[in-house]
C-alpha atoms as a PDB file:
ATOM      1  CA  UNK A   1      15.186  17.085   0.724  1.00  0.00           C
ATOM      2  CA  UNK A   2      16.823  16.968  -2.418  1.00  0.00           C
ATOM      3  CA  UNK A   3      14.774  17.710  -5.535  1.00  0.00           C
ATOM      4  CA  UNK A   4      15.945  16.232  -9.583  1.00  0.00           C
ATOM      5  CA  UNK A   5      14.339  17.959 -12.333  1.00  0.00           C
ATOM      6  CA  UNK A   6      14.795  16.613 -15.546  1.00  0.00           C
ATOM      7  CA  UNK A   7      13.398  16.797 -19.064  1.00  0.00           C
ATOM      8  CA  UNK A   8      12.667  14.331 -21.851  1.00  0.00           C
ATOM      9  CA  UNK A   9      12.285  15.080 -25.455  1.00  0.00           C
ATOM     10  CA  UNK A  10      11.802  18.861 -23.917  1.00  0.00           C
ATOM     11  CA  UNK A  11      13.862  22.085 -21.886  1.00  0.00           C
ATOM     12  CA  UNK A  12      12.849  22.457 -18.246  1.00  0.00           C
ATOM     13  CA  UNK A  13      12.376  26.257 -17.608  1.00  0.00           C
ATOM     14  CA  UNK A  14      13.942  27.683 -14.621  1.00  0.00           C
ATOM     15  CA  UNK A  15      10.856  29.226 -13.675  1.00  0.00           C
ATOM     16  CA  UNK A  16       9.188  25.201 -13.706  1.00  0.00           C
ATOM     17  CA  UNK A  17      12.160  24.363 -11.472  1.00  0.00           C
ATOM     18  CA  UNK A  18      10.979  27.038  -9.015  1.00  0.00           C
ATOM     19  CA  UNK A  19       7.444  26.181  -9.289  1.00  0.00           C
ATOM     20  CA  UNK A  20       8.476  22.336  -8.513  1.00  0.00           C
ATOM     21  CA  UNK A  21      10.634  23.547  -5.604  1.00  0.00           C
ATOM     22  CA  UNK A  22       7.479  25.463  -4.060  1.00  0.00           C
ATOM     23  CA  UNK A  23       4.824  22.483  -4.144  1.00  0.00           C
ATOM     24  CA  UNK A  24       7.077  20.204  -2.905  1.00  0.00           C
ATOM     25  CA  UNK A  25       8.742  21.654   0.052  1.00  0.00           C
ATOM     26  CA  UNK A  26       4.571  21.752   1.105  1.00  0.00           C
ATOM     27  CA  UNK A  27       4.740  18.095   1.111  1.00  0.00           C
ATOM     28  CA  UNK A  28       7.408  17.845   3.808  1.00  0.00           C
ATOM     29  CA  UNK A  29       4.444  18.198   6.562  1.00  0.00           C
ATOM     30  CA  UNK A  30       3.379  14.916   5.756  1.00  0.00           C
ATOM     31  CA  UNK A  31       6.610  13.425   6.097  1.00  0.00           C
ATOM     32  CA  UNK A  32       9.726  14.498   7.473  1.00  0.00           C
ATOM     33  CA  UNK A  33      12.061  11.398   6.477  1.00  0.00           C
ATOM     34  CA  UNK A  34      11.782  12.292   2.025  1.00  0.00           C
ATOM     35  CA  UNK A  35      15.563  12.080   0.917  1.00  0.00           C
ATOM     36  CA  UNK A  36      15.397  12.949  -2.446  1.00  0.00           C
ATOM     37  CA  UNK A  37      12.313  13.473  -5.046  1.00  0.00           C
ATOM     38  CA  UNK A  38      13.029  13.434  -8.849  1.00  0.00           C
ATOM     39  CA  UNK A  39      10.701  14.868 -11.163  1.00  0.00           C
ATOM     40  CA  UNK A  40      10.583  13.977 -15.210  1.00  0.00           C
ATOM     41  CA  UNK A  41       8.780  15.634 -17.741  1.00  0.00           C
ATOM     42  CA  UNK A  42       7.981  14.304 -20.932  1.00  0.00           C
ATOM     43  CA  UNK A  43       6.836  15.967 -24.378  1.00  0.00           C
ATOM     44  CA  UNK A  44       4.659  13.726 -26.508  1.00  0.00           C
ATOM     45  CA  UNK A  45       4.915  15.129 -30.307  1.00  0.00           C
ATOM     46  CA  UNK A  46       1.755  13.500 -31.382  1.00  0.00           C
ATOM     47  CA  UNK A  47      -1.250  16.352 -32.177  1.00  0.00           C
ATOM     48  CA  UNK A  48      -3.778  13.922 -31.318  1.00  0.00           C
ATOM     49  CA  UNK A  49      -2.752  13.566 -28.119  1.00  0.00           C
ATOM     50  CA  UNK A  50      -2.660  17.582 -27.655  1.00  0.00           C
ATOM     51  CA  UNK A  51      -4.685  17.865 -24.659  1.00  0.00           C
ATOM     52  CA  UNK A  52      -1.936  15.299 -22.840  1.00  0.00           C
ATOM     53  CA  UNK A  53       0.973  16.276 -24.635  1.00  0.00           C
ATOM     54  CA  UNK A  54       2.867  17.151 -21.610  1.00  0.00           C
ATOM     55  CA  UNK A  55       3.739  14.316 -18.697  1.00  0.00           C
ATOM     56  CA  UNK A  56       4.849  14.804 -15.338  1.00  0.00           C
ATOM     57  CA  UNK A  57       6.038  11.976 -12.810  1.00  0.00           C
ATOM     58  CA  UNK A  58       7.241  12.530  -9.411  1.00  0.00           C
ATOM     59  CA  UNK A  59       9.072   9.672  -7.288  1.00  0.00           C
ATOM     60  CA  UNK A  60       9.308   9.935  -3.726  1.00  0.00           C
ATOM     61  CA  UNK A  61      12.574   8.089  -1.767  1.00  0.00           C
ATOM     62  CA  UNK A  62      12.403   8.106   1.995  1.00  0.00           C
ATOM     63  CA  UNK A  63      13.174   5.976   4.460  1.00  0.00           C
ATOM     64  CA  UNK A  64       9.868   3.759   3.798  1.00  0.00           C
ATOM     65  CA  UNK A  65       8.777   3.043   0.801  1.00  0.00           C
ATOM     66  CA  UNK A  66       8.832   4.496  -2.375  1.00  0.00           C
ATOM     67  CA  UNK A  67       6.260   6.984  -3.772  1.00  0.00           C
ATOM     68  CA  UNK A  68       5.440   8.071  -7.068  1.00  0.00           C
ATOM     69  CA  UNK A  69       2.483   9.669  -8.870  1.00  0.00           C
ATOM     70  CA  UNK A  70       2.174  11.033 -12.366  1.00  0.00           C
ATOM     71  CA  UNK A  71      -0.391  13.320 -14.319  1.00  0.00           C
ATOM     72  CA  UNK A  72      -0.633  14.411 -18.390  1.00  0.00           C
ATOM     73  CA  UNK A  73      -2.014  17.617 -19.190  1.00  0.00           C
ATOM     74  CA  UNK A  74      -1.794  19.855 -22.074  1.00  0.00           C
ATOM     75  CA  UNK A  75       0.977  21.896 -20.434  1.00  0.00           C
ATOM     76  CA  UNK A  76       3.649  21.249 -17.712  1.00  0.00           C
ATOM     77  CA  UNK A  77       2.310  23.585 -14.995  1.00  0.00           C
ATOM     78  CA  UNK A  78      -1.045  21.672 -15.062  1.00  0.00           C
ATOM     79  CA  UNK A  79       0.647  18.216 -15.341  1.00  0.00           C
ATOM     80  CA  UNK A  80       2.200  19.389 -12.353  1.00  0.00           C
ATOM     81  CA  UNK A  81      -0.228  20.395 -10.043  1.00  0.00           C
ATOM     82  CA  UNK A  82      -2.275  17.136 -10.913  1.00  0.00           C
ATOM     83  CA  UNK A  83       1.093  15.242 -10.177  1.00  0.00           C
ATOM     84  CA  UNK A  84       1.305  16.648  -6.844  1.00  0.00           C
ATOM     85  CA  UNK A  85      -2.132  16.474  -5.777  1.00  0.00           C
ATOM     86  CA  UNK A  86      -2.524  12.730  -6.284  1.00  0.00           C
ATOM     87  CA  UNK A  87       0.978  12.211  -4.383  1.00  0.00           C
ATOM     88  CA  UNK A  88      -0.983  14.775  -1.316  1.00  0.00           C
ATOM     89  CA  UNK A  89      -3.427  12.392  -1.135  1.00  0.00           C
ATOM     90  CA  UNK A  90      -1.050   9.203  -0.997  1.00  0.00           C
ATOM     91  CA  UNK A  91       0.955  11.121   1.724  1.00  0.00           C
ATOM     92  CA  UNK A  92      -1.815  12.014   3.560  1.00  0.00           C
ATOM     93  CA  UNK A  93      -3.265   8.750   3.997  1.00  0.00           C
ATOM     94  CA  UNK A  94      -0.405   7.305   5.111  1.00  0.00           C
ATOM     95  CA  UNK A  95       0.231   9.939   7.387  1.00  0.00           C
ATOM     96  CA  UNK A  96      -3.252   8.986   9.122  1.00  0.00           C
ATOM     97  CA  UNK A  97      -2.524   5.667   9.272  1.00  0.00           C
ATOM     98  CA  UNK A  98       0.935   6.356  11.258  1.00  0.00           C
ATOM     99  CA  UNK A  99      -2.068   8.469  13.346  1.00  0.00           C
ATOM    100  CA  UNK A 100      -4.232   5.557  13.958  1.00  0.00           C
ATOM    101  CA  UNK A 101      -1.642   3.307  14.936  1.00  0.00           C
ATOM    102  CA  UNK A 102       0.027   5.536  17.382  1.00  0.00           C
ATOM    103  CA  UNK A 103      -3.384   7.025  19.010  1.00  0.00           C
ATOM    104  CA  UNK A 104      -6.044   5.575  20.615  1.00  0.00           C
ATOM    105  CA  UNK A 105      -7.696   3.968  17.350  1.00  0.00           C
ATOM    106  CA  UNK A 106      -5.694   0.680  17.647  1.00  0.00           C
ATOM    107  CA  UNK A 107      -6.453  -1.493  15.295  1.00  0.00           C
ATOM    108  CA  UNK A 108      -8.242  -4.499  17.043  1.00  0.00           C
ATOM    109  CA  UNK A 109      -7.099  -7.764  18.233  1.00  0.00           C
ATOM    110  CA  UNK A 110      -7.474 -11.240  16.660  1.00  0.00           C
ATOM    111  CA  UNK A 111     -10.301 -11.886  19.863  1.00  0.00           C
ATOM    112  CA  UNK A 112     -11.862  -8.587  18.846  1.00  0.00           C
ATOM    113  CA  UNK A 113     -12.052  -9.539  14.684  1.00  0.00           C
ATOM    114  CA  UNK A 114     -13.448 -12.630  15.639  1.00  0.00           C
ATOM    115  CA  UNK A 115     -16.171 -12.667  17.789  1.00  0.00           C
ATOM    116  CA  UNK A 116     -18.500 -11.258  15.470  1.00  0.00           C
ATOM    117  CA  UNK A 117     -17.988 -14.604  13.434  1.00  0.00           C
ATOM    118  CA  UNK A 118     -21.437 -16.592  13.952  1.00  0.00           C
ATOM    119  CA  UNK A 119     -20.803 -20.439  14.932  1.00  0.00           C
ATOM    120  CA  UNK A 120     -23.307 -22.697  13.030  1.00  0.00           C
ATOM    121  CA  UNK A 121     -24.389 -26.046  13.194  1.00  0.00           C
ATOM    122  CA  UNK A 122     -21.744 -27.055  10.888  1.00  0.00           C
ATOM    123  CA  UNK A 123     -19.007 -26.417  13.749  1.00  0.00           C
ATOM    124  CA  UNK A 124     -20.233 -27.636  16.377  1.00  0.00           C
ATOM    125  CA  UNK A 125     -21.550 -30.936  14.902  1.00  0.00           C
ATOM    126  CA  UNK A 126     -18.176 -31.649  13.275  1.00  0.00           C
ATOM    127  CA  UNK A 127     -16.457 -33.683  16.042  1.00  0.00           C
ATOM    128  CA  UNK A 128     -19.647 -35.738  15.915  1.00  0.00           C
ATOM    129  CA  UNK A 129     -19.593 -36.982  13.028  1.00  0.00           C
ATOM    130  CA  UNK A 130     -16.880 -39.080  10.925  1.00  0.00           C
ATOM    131  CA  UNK A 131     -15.634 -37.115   7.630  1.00  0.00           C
ATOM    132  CA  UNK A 132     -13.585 -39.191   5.117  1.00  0.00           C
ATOM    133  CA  UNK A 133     -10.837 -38.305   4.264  1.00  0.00           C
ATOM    134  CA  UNK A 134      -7.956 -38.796   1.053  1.00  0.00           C
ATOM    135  CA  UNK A 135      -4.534 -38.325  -0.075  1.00  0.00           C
ATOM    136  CA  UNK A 136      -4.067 -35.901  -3.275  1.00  0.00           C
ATOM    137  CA  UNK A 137      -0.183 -35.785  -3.460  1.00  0.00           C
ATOM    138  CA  UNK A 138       1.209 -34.433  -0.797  1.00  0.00           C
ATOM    139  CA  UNK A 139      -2.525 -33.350   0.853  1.00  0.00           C
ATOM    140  CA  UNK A 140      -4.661 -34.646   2.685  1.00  0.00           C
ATOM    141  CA  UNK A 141      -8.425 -33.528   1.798  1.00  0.00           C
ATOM    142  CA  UNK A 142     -11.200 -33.826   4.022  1.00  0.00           C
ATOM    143  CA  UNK A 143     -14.302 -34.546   2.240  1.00  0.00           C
ATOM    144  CA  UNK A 144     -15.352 -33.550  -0.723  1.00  0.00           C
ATOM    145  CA  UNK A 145     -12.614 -30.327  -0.133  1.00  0.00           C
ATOM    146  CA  UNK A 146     -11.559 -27.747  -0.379  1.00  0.00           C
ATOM    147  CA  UNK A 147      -8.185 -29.266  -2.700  1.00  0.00           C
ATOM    148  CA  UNK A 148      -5.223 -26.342  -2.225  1.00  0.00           C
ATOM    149  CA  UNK A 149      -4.659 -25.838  -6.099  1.00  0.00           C
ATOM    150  CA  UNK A 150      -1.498 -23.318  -5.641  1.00  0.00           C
ATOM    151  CA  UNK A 151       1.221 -22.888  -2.806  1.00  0.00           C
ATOM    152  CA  UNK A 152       3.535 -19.545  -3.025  1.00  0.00           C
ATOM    153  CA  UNK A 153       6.216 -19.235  -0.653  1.00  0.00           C
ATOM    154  CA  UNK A 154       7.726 -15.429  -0.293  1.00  0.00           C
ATOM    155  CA  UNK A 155      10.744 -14.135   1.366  1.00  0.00           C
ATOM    156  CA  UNK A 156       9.732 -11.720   3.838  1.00  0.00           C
ATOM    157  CA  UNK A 157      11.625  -9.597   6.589  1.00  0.00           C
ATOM    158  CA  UNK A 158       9.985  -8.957   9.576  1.00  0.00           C
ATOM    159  CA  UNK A 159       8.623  -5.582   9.466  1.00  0.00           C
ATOM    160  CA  UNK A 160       6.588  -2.941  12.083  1.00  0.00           C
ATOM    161  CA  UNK A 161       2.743  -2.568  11.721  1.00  0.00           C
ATOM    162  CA  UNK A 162       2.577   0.657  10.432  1.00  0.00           C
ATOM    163  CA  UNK A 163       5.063  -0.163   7.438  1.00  0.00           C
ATOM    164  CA  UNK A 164       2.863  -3.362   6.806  1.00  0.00           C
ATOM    165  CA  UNK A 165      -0.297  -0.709   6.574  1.00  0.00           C
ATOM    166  CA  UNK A 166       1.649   1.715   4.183  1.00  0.00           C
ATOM    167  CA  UNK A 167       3.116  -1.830   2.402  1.00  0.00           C
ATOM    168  CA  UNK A 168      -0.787  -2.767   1.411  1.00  0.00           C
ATOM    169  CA  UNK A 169      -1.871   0.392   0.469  1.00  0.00           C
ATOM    170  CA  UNK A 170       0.958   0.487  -1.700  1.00  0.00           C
ATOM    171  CA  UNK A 171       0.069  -2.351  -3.644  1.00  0.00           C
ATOM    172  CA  UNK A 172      -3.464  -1.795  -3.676  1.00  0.00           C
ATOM    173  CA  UNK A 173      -4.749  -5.181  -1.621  1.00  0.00           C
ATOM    174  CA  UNK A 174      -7.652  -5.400   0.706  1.00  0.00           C
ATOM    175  CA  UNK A 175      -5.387  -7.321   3.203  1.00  0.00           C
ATOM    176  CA  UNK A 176      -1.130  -7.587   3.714  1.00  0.00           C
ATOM    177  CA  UNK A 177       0.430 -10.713   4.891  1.00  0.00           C
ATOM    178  CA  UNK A 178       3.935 -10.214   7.334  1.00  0.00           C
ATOM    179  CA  UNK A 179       5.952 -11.057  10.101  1.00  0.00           C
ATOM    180  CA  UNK A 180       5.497  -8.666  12.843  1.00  0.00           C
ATOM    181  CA  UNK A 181       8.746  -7.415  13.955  1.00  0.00           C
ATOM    182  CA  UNK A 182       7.662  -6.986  17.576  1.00  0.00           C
ATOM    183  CA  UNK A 183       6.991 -10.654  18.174  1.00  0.00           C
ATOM    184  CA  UNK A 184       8.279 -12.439  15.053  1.00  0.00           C
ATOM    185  CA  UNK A 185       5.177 -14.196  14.628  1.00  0.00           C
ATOM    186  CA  UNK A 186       3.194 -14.020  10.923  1.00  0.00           C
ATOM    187  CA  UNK A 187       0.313 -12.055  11.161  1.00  0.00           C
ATOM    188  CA  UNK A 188      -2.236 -10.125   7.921  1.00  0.00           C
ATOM    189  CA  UNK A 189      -3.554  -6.419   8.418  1.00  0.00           C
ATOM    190  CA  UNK A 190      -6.852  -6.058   6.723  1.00  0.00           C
ATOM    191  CA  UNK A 191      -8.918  -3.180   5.326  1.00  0.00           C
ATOM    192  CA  UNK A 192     -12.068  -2.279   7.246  1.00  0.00           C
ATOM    193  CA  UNK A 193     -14.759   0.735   6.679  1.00  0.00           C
ATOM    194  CA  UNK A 194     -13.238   4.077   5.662  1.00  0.00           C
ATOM    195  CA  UNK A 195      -9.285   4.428   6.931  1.00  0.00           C
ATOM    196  CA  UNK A 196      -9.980   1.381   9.782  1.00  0.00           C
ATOM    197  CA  UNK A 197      -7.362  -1.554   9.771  1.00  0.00           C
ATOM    198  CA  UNK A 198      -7.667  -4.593  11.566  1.00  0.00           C
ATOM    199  CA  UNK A 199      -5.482  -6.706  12.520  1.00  0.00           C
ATOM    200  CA  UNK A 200      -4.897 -11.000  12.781  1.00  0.00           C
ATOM    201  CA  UNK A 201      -2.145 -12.933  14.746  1.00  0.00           C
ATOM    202  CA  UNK A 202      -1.249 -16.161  15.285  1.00  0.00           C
ATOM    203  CA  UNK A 203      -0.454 -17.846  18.409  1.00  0.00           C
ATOM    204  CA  UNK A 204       0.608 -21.765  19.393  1.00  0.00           C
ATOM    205  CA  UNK A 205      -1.657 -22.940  22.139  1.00  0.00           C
END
């Protein structure tokens, strides 16, 4: 793992250089595939902001996706160890979702995350009765709705479950739309209770 120290408006001691070397070589336990991690410190001459006067950010580059975390403290040492704790806790969960997916905690099927799903009267009475429907452009609406108001169309490569996982935690969504690369088919991982994923395929009849 290679490790880039730099400075910004500011010196980088040798004895910070060592201390970065130390914390980070910890991190390697979570995962084994980090390339290179640069680290940038930044001095912010404004008195008012004494007490965060001193930034440090820390990107990750591995073979998955990119990391970073940053902290602001009143000195670099503390900006530091904030820095790295925040990117532990990134590292970590994405090391226990690599857990769950390989273990016995699979995350479910689409039969599985939908048979809690009550059927009302609304379903089953639907083939019974005649709905009208009407063109809006290029729809066709059913009743009174629901009219598709925007239509986004993303390039996407198909990708393994896991790296779908770390993809939506990454980006911060409840739920991560993809094409899984085992099958080729789209399918959306979705946030459950605690660190529990499900998961939703479709199939052709």
């Amino acid at each position: 793992m290679e490790v880039v120290v730099t400075g910004r408006h500011c010196e980088v001691s040798d004895r910070f250089r060592s201390q970065v070397d130390d914390k980070l070589t910890r991190l390697e336990k979570y995962d084994h595939r980090i390339i290179r991690v640069d680290v940038e410190v930044s001095k912010e001459p404004n008195p008012r902001l004494a007490d965060q006067s001193t930034r440090v950010e820390i990107t990750m580059r591995s073979k998955g996706p990119v990391i970073r975390a940053e902290a602001a403290a009143d000195e670099n040492l503390t900006a530091l160890d904030k820095a790295v704790e925040r990117l532990e806790t990134q590292l970590r969960k994405a090391a226990d979702r690599r857990r769950v997916h390989h273990g016995t905690r699979t995350p479910p099927s689409l039969a599985e995350a939908l048979e809690d799903l009550p059927v009302t009267a609304d379903d089953a009475d639907t083939e019974d009765d005649e709905v009208p429907e009407h063109k809006i452009g290029p729809l066709t609406v059913v009743g009174d709705g629901p009219l598709v108001v925007r239509e986004k169309a993303h390039p996407a490569t198909p990708m393994p479950l896991d790296q779908a996982l770390e993809e939506m935690e990454l980006v911060g969504h409840d739920f991560y739309l993809f094409i899984d690369k085992e099958d080729d088919r789209p399918a959306v991982v979705y946030r459950r209770k605690g660190y529990d994923y499900g998961v939703i395929k479709l199939t052709q009849e």
